[in-house]
PDB file of N, CA and C in Angstrom:
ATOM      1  N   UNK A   1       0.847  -1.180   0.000  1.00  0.00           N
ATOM      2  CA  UNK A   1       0.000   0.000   0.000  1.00  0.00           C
ATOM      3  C   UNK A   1       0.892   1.243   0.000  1.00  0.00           C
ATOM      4  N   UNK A   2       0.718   2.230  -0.932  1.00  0.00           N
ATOM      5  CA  UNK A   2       1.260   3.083  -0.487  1.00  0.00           C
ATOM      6  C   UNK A   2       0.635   4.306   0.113  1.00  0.00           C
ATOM      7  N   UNK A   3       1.255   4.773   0.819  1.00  0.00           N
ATOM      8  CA  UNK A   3       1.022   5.756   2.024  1.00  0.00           C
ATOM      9  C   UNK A   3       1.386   7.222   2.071  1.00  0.00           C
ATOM     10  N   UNK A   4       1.949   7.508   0.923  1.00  0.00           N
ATOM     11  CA  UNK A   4       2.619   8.988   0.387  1.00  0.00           C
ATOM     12  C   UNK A   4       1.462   9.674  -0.332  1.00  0.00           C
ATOM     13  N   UNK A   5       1.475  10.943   0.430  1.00  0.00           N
ATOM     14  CA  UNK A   5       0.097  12.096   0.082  1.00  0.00           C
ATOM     15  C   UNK A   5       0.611  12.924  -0.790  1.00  0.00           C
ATOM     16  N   UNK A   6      -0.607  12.753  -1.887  1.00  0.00           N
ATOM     17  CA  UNK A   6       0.259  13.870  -2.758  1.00  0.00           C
ATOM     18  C   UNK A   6      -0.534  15.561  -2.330  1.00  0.00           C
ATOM     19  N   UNK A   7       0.719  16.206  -2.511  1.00  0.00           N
ATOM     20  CA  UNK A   7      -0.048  17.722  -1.358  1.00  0.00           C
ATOM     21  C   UNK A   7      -0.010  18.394  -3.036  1.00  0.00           C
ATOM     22  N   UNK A   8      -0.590  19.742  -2.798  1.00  0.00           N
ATOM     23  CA  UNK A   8      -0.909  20.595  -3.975  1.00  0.00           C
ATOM     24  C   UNK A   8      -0.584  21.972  -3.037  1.00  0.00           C
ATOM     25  N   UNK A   9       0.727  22.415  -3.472  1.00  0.00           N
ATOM     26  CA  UNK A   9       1.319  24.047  -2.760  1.00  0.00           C
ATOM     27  C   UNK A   9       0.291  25.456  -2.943  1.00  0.00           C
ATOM     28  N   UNK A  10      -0.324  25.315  -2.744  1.00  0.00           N
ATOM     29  CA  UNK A  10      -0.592  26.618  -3.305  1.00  0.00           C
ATOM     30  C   UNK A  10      -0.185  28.296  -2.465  1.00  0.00           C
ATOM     31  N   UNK A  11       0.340  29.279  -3.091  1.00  0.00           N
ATOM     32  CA  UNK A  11       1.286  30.205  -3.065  1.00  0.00           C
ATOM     33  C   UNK A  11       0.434  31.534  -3.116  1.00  0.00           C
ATOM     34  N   UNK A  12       0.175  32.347  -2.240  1.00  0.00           N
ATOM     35  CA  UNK A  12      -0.608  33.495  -2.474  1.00  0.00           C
ATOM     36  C   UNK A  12       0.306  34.663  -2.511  1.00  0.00           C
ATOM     37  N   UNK A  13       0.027  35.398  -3.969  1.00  0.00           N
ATOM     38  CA  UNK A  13       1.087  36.633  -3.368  1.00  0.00           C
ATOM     39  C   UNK A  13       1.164  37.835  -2.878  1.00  0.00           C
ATOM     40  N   UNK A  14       2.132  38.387  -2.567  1.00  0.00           N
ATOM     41  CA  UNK A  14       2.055  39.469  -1.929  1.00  0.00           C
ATOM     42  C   UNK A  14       1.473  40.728  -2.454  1.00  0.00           C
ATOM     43  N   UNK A  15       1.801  40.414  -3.271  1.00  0.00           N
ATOM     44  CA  UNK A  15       0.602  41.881  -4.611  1.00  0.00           C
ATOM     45  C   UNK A  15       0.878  41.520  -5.735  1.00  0.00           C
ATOM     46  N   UNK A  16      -0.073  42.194  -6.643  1.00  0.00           N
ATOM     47  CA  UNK A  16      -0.451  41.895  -7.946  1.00  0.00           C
ATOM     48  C   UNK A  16       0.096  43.310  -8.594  1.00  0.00           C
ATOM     49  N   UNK A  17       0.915  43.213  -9.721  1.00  0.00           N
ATOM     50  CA  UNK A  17       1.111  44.418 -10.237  1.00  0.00           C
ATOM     51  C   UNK A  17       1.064  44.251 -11.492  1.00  0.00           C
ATOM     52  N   UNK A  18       0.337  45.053 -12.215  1.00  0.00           N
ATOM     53  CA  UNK A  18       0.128  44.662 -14.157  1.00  0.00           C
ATOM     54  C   UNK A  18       0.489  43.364 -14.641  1.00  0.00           C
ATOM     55  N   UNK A  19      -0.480  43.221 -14.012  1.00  0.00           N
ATOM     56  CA  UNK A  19      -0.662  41.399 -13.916  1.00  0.00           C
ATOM     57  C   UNK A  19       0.670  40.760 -13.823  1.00  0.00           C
ATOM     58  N   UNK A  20       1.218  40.828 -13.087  1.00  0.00           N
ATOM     59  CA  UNK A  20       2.445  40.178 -11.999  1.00  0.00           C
ATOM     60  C   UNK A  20       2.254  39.692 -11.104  1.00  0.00           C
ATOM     61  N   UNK A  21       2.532  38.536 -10.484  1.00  0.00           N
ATOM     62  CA  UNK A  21       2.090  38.156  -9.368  1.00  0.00           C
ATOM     63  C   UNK A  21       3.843  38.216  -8.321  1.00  0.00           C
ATOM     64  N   UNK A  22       3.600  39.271  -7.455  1.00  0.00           N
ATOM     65  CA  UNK A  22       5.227  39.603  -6.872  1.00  0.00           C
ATOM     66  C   UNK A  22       4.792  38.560  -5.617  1.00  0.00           C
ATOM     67  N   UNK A  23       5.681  37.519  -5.009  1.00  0.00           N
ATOM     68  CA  UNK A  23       5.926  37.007  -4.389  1.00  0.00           C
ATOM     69  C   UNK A  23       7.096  37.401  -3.434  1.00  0.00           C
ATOM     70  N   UNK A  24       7.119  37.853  -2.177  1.00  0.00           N
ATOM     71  CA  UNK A  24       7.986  38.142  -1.010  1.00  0.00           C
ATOM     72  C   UNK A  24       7.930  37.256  -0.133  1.00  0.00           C
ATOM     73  N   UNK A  25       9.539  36.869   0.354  1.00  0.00           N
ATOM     74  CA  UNK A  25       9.993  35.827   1.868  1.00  0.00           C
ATOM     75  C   UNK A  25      10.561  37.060   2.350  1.00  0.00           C
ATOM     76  N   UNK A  26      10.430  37.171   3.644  1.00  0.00           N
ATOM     77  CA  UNK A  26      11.508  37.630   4.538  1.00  0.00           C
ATOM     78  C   UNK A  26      11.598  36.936   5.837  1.00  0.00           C
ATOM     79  N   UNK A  27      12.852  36.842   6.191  1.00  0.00           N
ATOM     80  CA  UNK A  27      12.841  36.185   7.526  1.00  0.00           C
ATOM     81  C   UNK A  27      14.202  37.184   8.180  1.00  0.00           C
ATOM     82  N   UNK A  28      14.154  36.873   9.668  1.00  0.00           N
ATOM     83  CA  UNK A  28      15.086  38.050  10.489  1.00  0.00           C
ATOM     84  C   UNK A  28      16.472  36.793  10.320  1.00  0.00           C
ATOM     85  N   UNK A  29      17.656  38.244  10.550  1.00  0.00           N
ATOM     86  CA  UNK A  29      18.487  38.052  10.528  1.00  0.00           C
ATOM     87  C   UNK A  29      19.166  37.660  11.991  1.00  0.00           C
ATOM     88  N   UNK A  30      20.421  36.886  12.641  1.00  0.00           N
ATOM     89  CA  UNK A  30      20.934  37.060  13.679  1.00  0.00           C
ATOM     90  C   UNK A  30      20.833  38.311  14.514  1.00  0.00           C
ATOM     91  N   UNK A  31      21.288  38.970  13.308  1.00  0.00           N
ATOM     92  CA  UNK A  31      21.760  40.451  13.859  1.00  0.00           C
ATOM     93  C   UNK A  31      20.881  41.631  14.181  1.00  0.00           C
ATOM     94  N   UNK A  32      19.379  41.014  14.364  1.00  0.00           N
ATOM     95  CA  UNK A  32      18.288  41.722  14.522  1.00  0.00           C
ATOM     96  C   UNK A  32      17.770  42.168  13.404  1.00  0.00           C
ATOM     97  N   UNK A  33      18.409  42.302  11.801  1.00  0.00           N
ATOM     98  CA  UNK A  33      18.360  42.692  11.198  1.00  0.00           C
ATOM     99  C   UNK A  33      17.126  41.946  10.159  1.00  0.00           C
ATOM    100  N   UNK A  34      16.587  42.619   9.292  1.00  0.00           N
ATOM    101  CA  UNK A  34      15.632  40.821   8.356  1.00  0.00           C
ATOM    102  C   UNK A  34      16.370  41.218   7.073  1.00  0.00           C
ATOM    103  N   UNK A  35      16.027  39.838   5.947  1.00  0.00           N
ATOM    104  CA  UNK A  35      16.145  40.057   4.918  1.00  0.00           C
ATOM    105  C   UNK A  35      15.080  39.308   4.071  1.00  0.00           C
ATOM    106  N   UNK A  36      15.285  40.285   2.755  1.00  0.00           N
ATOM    107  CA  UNK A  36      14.143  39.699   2.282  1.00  0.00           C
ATOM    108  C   UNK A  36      14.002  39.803   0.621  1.00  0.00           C
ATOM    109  N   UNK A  37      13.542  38.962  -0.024  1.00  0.00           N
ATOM    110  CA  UNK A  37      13.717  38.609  -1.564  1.00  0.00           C
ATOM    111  C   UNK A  37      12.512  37.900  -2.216  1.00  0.00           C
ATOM    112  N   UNK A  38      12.648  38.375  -3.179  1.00  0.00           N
ATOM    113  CA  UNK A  38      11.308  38.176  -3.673  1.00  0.00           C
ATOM    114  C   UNK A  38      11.106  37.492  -5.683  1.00  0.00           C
ATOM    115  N   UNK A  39      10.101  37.007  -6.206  1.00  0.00           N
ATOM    116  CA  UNK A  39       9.801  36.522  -7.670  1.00  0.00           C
ATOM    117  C   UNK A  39       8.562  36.916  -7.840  1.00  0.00           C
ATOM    118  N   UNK A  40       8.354  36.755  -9.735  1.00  0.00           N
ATOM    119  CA  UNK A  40       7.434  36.817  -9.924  1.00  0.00           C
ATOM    120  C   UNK A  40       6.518  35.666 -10.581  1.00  0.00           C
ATOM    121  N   UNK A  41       5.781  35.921 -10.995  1.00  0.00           N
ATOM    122  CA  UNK A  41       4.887  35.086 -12.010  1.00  0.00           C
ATOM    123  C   UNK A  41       3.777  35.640 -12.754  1.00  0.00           C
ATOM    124  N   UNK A  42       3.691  35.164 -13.974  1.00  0.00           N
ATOM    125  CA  UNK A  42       2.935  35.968 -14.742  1.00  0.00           C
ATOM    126  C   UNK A  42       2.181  34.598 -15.838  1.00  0.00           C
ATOM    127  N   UNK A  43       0.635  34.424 -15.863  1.00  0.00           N
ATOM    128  CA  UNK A  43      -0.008  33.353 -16.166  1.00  0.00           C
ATOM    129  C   UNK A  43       0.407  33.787 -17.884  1.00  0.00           C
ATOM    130  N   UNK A  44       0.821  33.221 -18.695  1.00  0.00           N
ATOM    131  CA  UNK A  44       0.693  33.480 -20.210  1.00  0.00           C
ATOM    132  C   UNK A  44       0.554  32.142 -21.189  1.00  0.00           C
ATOM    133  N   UNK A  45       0.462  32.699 -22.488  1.00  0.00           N
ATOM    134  CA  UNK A  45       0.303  31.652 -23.555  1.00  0.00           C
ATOM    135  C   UNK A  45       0.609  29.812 -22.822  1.00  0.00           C
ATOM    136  N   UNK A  46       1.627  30.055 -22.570  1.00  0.00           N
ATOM    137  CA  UNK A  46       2.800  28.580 -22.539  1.00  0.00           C
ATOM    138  C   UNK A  46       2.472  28.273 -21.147  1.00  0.00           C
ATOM    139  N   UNK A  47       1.628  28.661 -20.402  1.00  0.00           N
ATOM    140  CA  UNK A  47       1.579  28.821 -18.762  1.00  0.00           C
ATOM    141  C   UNK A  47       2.246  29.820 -18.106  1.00  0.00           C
ATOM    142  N   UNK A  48       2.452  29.196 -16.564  1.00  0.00           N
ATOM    143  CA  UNK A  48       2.835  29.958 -15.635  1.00  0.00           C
ATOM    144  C   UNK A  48       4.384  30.305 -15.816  1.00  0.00           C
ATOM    145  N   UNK A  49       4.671  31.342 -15.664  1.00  0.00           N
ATOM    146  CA  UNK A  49       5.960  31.707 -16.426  1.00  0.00           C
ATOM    147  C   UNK A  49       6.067  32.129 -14.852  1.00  0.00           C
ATOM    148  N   UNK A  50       8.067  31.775 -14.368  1.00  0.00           N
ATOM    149  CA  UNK A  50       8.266  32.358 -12.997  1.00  0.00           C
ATOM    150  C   UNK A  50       9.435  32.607 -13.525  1.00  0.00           C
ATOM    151  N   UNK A  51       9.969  34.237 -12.778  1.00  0.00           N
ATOM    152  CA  UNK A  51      10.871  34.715 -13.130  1.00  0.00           C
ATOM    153  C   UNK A  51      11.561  34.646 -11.488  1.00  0.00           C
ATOM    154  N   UNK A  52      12.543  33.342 -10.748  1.00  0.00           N
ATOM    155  CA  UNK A  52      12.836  33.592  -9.377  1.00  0.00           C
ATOM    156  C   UNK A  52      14.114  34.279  -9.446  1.00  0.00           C
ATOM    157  N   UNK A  53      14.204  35.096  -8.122  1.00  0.00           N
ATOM    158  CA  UNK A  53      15.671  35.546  -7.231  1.00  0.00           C
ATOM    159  C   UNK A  53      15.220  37.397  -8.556  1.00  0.00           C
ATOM    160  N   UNK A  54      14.330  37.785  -8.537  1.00  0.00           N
ATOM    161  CA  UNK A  54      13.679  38.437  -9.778  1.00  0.00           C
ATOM    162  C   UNK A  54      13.759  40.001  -8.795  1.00  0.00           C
ATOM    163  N   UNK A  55      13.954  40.048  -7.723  1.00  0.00           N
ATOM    164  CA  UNK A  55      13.994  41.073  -6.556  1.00  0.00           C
ATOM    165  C   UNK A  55      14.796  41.263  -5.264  1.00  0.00           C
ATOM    166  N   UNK A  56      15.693  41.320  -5.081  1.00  0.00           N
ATOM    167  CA  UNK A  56      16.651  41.033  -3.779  1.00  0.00           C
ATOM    168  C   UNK A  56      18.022  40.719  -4.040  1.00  0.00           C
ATOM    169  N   UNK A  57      18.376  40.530  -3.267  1.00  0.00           N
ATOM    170  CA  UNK A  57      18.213  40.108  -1.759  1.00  0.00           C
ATOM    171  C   UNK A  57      18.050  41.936  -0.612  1.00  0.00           C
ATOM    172  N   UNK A  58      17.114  42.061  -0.236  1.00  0.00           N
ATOM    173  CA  UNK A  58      17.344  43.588   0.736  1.00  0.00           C
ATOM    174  C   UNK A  58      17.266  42.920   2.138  1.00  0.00           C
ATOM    175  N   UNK A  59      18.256  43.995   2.957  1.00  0.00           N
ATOM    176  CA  UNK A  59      18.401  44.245   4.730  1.00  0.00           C
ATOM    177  C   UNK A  59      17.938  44.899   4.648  1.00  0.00           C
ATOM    178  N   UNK A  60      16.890  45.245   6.196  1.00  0.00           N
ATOM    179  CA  UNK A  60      16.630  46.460   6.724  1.00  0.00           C
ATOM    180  C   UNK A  60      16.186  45.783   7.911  1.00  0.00           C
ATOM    181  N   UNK A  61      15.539  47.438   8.493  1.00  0.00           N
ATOM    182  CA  UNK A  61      15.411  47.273  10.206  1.00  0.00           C
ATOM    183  C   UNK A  61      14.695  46.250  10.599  1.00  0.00           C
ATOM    184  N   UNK A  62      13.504  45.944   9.607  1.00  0.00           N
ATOM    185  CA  UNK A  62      12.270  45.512  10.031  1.00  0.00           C
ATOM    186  C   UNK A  62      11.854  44.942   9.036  1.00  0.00           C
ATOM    187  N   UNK A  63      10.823  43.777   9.334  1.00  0.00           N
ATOM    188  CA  UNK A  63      10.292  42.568   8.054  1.00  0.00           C
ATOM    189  C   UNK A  63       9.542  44.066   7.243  1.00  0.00           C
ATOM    190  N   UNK A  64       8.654  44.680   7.086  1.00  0.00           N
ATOM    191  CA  UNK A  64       7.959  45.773   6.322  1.00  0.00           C
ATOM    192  C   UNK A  64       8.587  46.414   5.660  1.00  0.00           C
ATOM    193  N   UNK A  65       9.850  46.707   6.003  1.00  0.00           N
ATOM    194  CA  UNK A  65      10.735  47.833   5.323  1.00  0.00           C
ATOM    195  C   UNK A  65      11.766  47.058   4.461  1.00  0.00           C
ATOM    196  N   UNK A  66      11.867  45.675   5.049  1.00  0.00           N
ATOM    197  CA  UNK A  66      12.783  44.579   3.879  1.00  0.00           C
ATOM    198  C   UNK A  66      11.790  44.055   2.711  1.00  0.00           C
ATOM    199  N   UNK A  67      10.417  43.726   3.166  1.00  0.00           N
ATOM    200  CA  UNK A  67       9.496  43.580   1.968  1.00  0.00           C
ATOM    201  C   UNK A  67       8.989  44.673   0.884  1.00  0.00           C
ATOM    202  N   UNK A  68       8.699  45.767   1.582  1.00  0.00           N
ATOM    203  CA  UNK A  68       8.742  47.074   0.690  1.00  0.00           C
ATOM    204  C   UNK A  68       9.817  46.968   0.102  1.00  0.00           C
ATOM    205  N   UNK A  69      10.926  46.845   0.376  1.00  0.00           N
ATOM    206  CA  UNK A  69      12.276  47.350  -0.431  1.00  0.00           C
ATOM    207  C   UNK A  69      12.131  46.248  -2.040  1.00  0.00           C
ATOM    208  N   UNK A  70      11.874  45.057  -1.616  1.00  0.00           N
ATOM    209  CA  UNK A  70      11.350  43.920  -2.578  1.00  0.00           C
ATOM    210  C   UNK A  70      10.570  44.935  -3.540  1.00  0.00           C
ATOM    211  N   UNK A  71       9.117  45.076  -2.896  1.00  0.00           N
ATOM    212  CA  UNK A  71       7.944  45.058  -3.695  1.00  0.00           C
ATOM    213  C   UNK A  71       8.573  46.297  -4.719  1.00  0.00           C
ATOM    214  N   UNK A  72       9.140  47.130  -4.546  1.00  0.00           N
ATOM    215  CA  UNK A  72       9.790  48.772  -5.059  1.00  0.00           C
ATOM    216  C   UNK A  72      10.231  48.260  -6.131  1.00  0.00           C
ATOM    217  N   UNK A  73      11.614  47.132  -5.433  1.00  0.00           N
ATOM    218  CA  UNK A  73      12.313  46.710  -6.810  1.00  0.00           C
ATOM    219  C   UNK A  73      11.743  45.700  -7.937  1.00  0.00           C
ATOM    220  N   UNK A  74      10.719  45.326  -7.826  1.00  0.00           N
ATOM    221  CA  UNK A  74       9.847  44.517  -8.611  1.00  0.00           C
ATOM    222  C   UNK A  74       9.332  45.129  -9.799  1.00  0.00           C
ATOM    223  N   UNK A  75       8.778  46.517  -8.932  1.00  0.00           N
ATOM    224  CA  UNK A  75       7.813  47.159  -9.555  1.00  0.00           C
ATOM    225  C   UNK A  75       8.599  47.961 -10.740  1.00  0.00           C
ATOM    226  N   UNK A  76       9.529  48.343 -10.418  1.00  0.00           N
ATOM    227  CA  UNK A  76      11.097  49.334 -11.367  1.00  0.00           C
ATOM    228  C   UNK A  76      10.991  48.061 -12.565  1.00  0.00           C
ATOM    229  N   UNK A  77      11.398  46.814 -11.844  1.00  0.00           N
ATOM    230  CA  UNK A  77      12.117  45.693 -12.994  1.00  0.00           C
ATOM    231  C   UNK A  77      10.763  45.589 -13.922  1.00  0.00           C
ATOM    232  N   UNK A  78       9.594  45.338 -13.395  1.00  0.00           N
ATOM    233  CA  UNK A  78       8.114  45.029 -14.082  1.00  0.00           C
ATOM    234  C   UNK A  78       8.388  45.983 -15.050  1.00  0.00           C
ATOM    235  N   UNK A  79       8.008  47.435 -14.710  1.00  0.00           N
ATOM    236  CA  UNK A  79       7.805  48.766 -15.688  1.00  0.00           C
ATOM    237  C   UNK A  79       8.809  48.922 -16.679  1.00  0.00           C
ATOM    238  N   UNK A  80      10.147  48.166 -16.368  1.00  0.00           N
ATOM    239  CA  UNK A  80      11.643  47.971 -17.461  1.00  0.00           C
ATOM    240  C   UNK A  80      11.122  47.117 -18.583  1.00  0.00           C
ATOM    241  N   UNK A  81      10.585  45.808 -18.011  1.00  0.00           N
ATOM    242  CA  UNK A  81      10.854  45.133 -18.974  1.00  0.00           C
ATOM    243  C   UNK A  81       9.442  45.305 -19.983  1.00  0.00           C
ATOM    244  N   UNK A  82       8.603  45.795 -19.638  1.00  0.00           N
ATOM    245  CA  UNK A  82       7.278  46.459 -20.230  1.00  0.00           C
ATOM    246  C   UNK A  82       8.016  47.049 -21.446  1.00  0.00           C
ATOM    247  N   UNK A  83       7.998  48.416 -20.615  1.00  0.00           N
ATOM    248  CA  UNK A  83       8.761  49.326 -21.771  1.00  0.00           C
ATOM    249  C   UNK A  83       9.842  48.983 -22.611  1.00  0.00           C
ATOM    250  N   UNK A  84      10.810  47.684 -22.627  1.00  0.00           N
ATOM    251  CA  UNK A  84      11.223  46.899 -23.722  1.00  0.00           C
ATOM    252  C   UNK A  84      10.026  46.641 -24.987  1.00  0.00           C
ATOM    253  N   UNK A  85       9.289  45.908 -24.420  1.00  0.00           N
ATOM    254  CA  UNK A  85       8.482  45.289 -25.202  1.00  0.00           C
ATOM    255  C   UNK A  85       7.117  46.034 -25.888  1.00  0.00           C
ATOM    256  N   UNK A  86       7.498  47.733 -25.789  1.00  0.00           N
ATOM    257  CA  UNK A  86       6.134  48.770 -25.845  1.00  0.00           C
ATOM    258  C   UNK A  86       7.252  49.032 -27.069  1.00  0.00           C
TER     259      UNK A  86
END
């Protein structure tokens, strides 16, 4: 018999930006400090397209201010690679 469950991940993200789906981790550092990094995904033709390690790595004081720093740089890289393709 086998006894292995098959699980199904499912991933909610941290915001949606022109149809981006930005995904943020942060976890604290030793040093009181957190860090935090972030990907995207974007549903198209061929499927789910993931662009990882797509934002980060940022320090800062606090999990909010290391995830903002993410979501900022997402949003710069999103609006770049747009305007390539405009």
């Amino acid at each position: 018999m086998n006894s292995r469950l098959q699980a199904k991940t499912e991933r909610t993200p941290t915001m949606q930006y022109k149809n981006f789906d930005i995904f943020v981790i942060a976890f604290p550092r030793p040093d009181g400090h957190w860090f935090a990094s972030g990907e995207v995904q974007k549903n198209a033709a061929g499927g789910i397209e993931i662009i990882q390690q797509f934002s980060g790595p940022f320090k800062a004081v606090n999990e909010t201010q290391a995830k903002l720093a993410v979501i900022r740089d997402a949003k710069m890289k999103i609006d770049a690679m747009l305007a390539e393709l405009a």
